[in-house]
Protein backbone atom coordinates (compact mmCIF):
# COMPACT_ATOMS: atom_id res chain seq x y z
CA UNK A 1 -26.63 21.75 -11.33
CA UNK A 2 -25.75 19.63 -14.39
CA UNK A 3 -23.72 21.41 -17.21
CA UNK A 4 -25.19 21.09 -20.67
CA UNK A 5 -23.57 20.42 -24.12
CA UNK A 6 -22.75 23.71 -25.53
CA UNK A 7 -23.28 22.64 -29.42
CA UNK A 8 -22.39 26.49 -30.63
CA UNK A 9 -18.98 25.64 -29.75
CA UNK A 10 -18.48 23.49 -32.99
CA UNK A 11 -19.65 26.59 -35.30
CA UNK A 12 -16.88 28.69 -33.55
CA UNK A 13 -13.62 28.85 -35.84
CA UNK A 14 -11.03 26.48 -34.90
CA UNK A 15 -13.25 24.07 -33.38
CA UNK A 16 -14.08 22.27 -37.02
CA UNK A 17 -13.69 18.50 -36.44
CA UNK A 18 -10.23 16.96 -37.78
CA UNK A 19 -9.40 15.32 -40.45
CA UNK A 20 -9.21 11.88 -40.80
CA UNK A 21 -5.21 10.88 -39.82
CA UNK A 22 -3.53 8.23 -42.19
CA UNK A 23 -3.31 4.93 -40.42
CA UNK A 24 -0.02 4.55 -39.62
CA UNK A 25 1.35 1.09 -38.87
CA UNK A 26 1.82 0.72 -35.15
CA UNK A 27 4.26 -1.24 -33.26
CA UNK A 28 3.62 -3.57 -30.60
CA UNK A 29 4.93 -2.76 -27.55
CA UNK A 30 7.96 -4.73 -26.40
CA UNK A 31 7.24 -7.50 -23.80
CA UNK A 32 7.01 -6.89 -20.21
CA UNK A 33 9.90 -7.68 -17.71
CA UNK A 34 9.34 -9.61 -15.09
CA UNK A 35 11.24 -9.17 -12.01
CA UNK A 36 12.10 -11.97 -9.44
CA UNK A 37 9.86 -11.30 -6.47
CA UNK A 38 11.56 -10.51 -2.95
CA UNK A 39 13.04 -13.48 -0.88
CA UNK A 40 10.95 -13.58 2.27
CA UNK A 41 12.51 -13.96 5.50
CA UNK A 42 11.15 -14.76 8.80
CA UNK A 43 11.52 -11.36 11.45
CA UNK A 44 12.59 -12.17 14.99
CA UNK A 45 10.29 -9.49 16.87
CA UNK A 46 10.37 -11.15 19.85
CA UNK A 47 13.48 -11.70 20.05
CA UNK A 48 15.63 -13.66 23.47
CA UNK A 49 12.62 -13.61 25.50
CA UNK A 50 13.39 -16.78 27.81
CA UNK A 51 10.73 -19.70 27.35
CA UNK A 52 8.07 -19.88 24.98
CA UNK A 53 4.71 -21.89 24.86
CA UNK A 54 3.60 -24.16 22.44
CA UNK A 55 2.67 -21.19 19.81
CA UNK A 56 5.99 -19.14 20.56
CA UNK A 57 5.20 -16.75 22.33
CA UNK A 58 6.53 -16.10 25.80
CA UNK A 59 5.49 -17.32 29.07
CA UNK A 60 3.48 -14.27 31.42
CA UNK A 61 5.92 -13.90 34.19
CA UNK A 62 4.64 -11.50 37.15
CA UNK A 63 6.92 -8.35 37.41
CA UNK A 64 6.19 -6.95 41.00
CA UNK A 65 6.32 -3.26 38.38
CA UNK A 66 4.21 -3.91 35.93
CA UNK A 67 0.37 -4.11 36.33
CA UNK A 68 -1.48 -6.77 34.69
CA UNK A 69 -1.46 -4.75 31.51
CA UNK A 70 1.60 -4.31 31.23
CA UNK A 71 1.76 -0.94 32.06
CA UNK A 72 4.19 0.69 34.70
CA UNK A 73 3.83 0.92 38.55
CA UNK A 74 4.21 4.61 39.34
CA UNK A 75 5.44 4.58 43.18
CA UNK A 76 5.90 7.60 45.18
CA UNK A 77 9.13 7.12 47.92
């Protein structure tokens, strides 16, 4: 449901419209900043993996606990 304009407000008292205000002379606002931006720097998220392939990442190795995904061999002894 979609409020309507309630025009009877204006005749209420204290609801006249306001006078005009002098035009006052305005300053401009004072100039932006401008910070440096960040240095970037290179993460090493691999880190010492042992050998790498031509893209950098590292070369599969087979790990007699791990399953192909990765995941852990849960033995029972």
């Amino acid at each position: 449901m979609r409020d309507k304009k309630d025009n009877a407000t204006i005749d209420l008292p204290g609801f006249e419209p306001a006078e005009p205000m002098t035009a006052e002379a305005k300053l401009p606002p004072p100039p932006r900043v401008r910070r440096a931006p960040r240095k970037q720097e290179q993460l090493d998220l691999l880190g010492e993996l042992g050998p790498t392939d031509s893209s950098g990442l590292p070369i599969w190795q087979n790990d007699p606990n791990l399953d192909l995904t990765g995941l852990p061999i849960w033995r029972r002894d």
